[in-house]
C-alpha atoms as a PDB file:
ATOM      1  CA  UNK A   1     -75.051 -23.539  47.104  1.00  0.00           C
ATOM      2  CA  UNK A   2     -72.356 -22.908  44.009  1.00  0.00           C
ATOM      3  CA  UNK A   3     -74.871 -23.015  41.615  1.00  0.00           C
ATOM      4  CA  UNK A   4     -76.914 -20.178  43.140  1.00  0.00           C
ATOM      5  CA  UNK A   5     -73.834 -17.836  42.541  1.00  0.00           C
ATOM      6  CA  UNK A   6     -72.755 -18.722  39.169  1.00  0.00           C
ATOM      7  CA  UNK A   7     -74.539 -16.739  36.451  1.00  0.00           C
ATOM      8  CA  UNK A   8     -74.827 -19.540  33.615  1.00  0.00           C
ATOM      9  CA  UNK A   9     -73.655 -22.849  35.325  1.00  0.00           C
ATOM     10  CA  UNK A  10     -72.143 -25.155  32.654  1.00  0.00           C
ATOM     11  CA  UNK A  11     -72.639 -28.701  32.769  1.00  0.00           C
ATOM     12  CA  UNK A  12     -69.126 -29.327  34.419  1.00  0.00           C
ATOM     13  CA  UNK A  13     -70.504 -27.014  37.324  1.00  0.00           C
ATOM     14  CA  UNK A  14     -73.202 -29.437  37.678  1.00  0.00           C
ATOM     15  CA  UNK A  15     -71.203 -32.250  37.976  1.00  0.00           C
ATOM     16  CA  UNK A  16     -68.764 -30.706  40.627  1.00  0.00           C
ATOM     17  CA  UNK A  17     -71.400 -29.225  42.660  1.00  0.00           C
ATOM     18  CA  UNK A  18     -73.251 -32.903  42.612  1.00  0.00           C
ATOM     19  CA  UNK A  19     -70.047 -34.875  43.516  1.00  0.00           C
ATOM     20  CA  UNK A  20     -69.220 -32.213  46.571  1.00  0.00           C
ATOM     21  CA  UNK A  21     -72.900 -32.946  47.315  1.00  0.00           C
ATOM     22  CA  UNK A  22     -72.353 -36.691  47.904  1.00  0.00           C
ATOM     23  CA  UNK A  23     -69.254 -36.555  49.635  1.00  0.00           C
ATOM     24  CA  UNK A  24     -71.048 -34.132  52.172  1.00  0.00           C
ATOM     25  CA  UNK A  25     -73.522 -36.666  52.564  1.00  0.00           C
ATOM     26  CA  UNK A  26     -71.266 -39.191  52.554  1.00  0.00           C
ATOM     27  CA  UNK A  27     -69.305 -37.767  55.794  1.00  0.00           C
ATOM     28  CA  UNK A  28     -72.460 -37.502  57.762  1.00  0.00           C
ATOM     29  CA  UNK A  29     -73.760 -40.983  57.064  1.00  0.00           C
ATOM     30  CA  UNK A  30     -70.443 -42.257  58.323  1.00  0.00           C
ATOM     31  CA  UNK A  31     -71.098 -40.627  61.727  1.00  0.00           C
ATOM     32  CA  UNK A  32     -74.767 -41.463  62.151  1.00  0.00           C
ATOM     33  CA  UNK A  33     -75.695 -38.653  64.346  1.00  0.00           C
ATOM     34  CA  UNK A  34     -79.230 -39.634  64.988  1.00  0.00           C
ATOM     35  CA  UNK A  35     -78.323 -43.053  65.722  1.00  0.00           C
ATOM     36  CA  UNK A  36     -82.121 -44.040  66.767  1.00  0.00           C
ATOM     37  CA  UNK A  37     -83.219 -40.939  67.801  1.00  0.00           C
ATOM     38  CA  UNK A  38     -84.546 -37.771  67.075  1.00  0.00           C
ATOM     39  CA  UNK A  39     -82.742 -34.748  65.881  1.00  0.00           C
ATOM     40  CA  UNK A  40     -84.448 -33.206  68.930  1.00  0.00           C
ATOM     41  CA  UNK A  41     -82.893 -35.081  70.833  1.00  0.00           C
ATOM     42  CA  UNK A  42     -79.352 -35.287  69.441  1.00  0.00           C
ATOM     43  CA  UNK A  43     -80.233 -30.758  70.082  1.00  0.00           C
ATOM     44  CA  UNK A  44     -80.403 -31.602  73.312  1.00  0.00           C
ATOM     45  CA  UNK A  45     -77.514 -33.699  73.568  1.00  0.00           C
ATOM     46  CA  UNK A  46     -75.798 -30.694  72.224  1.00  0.00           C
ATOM     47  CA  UNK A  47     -77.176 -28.874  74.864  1.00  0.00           C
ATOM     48  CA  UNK A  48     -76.393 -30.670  78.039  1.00  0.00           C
ATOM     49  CA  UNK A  49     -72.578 -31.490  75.907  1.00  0.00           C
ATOM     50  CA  UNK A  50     -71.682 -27.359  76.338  1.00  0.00           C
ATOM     51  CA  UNK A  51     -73.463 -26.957  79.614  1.00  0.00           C
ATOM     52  CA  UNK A  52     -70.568 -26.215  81.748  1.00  0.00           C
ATOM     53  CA  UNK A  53     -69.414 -23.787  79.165  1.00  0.00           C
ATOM     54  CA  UNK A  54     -72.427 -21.692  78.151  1.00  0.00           C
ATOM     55  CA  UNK A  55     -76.110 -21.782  78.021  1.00  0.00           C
ATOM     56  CA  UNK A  56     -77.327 -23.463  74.539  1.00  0.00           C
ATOM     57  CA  UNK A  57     -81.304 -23.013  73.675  1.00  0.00           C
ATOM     58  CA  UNK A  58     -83.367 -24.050  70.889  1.00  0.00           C
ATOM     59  CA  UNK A  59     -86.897 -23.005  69.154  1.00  0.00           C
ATOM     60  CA  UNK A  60     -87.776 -25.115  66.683  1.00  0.00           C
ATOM     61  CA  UNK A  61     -90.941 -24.235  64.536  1.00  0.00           C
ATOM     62  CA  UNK A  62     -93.846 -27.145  64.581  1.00  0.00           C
ATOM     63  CA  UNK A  63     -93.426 -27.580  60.716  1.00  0.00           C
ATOM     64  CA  UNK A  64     -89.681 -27.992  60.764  1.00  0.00           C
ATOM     65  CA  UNK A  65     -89.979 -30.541  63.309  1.00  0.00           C
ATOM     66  CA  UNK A  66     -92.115 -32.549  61.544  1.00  0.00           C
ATOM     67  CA  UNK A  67     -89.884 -32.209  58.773  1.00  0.00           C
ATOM     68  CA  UNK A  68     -87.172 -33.590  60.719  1.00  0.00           C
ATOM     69  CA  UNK A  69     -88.808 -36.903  61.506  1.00  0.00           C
ATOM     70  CA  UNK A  70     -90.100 -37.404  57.730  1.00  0.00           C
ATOM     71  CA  UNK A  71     -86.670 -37.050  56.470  1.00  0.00           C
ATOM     72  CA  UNK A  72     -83.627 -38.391  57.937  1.00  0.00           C
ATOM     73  CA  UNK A  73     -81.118 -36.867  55.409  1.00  0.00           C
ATOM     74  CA  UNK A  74     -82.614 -33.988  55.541  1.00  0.00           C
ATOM     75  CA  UNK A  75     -82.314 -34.447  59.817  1.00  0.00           C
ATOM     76  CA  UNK A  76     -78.497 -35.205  59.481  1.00  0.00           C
ATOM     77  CA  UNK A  77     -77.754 -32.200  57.293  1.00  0.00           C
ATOM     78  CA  UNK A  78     -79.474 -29.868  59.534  1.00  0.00           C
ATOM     79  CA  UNK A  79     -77.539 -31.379  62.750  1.00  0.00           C
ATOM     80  CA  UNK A  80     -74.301 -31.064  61.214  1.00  0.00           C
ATOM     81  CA  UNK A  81     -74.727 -27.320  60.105  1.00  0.00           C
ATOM     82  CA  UNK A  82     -76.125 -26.574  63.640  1.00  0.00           C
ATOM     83  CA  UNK A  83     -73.376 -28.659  65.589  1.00  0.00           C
ATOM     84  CA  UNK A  84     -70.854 -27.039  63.162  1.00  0.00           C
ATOM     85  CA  UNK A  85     -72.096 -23.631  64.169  1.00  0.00           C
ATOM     86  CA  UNK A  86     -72.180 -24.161  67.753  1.00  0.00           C
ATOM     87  CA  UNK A  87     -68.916 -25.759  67.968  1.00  0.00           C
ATOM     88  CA  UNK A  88     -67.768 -22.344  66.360  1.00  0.00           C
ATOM     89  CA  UNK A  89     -69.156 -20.495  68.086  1.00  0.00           C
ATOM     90  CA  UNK A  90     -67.843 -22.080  71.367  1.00  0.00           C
ATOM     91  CA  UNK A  91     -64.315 -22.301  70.580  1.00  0.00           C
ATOM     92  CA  UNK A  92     -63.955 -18.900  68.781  1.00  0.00           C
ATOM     93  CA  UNK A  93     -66.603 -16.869  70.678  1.00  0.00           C
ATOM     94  CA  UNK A  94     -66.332 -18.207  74.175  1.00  0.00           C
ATOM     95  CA  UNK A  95     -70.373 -16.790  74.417  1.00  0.00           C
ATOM     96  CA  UNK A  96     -72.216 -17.601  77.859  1.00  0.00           C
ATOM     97  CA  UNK A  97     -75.588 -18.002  75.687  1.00  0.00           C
ATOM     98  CA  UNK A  98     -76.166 -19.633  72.383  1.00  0.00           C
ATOM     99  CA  UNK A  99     -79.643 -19.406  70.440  1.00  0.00           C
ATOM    100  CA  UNK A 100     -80.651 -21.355  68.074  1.00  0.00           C
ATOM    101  CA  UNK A 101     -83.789 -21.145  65.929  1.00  0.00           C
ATOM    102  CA  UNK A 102     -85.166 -23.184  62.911  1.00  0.00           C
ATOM    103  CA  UNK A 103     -87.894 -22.182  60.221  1.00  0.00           C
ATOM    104  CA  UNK A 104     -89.357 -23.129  57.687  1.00  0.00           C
ATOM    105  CA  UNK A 105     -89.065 -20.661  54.664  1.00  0.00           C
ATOM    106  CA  UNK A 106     -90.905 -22.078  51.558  1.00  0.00           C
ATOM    107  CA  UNK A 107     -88.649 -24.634  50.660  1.00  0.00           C
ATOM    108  CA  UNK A 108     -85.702 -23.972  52.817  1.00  0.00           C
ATOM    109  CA  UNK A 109     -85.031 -24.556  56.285  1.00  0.00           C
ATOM    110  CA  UNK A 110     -83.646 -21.531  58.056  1.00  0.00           C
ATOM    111  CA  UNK A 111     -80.881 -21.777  60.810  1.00  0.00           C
ATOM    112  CA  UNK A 112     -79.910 -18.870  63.093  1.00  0.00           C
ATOM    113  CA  UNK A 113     -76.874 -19.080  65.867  1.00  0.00           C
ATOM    114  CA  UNK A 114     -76.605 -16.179  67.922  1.00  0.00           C
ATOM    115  CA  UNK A 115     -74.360 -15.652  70.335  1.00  0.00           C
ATOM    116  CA  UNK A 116     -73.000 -12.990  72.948  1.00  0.00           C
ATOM    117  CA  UNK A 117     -69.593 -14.099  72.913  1.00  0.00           C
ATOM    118  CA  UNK A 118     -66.331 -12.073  71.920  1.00  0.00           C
ATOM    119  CA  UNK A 119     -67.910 -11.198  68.164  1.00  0.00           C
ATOM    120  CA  UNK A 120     -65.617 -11.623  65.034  1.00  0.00           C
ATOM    121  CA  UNK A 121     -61.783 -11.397  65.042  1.00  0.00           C
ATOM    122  CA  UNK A 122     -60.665 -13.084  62.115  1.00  0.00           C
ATOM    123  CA  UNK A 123     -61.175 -15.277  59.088  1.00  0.00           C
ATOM    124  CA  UNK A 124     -62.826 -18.959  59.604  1.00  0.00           C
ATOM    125  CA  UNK A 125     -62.197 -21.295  56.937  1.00  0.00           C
ATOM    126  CA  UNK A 126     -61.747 -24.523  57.520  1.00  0.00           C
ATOM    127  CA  UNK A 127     -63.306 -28.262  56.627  1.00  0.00           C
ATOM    128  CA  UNK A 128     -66.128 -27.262  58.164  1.00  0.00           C
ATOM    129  CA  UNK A 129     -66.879 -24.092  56.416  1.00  0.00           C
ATOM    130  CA  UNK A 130     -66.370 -26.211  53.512  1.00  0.00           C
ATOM    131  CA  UNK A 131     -69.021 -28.440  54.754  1.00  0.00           C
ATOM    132  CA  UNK A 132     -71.479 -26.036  55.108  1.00  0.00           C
ATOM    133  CA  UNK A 133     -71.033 -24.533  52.004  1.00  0.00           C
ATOM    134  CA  UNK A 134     -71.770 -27.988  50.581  1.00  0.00           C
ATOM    135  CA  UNK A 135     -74.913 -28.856  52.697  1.00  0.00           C
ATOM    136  CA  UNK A 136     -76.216 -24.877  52.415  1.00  0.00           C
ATOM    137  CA  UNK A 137     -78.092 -23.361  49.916  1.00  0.00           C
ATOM    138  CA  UNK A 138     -76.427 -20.232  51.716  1.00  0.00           C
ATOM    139  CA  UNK A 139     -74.761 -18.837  54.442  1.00  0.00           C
ATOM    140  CA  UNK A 140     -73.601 -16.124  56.366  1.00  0.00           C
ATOM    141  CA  UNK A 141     -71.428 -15.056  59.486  1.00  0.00           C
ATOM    142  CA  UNK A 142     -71.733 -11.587  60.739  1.00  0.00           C
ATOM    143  CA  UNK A 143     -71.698  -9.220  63.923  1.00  0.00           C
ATOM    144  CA  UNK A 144     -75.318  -7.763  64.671  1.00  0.00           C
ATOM    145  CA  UNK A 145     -75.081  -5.061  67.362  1.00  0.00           C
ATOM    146  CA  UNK A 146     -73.120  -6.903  70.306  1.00  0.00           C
ATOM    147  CA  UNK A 147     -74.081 -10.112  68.951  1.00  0.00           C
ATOM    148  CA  UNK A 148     -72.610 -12.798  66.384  1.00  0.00           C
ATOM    149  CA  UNK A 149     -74.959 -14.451  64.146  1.00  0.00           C
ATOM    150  CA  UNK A 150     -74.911 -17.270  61.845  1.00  0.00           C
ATOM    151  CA  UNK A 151     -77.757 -17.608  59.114  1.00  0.00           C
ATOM    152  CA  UNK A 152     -77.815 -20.733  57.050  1.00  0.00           C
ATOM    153  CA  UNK A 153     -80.466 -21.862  54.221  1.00  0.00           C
ATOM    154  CA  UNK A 154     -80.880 -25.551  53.668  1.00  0.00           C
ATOM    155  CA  UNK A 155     -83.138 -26.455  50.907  1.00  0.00           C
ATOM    156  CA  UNK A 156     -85.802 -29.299  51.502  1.00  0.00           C
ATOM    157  CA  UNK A 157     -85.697 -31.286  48.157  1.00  0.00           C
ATOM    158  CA  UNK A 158     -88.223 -34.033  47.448  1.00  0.00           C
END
């Protein structure tokens, strides 16, 4: 997040960083993307959604999972970053094969989307950049060997 780049944070930087927090969380609780079911399952909704246009896999680790159950919010945040990813990578990339893995680090969640698509051309900001900055401890887009790879750090917060 912000906070983990600024040096001293003032108070002020806590509040702005808190209210961009909430309106992230806001967003995804108006489009309940679990709607009744498991993350795992809205993955592989995302899954057969791209199948005509590449081949999207998942490895999910045990504890992560688990996670995912137990906490709902935490559930939606992680869906949106991954959907956000794979929808960029889709549209910009145009990869035949998408992989997608989540860890648990400590007290973060790790996401990695790799792709074999056409690699980086230009800048992607946008709302959805935005929103990943918001719901991301940190984050990263970057061309490993022939491959494009987005890293992402979600903290899990009590």
């Amino acid at each position: 997040m912000r906070l983990a780049k600024t040096k001293d944070p003032s108070p002020e930087d806590f509040e702005r960083v808190e209210k961009d927090v909430q309106k992230a969380f806001s967003e995804i609780e108006d489009r309940d993307y679990l709607e009744g079911q498991s993350a795992e399952q809205v993955f592989r909704d995302m899954s057969e959604l791209w199948q005509d246009t590449c081949q999207i896999t998942f490895e999910i680790d045990e504890s992560v999972s688990q996670l995912l159950r137990e906490r709902t919010g935490l559930a939606r945040c992680v869906v949106e970053v991954c959907r956000e990813a794979i929808t960029n990578a889709t549209k910009q990339d145009q990869p035949e094969n998408i992989a997608v893995t989540l860890l648990r680090q400590e007290d973060l969640i790790r996401v990695e989307v790799e792709n074999d698509g056409l690699g980086l051309t230009e800048s992607r900001a946008g709302y959805g950049t935005e929103l990943i900055d918001q719901l991301t401890h940190q984050s990263s887009l970057q061309t490993v060997g022939d491959k494009v790879v987005f890293r992402a750090l979600i903290a899990v917060l009590d």
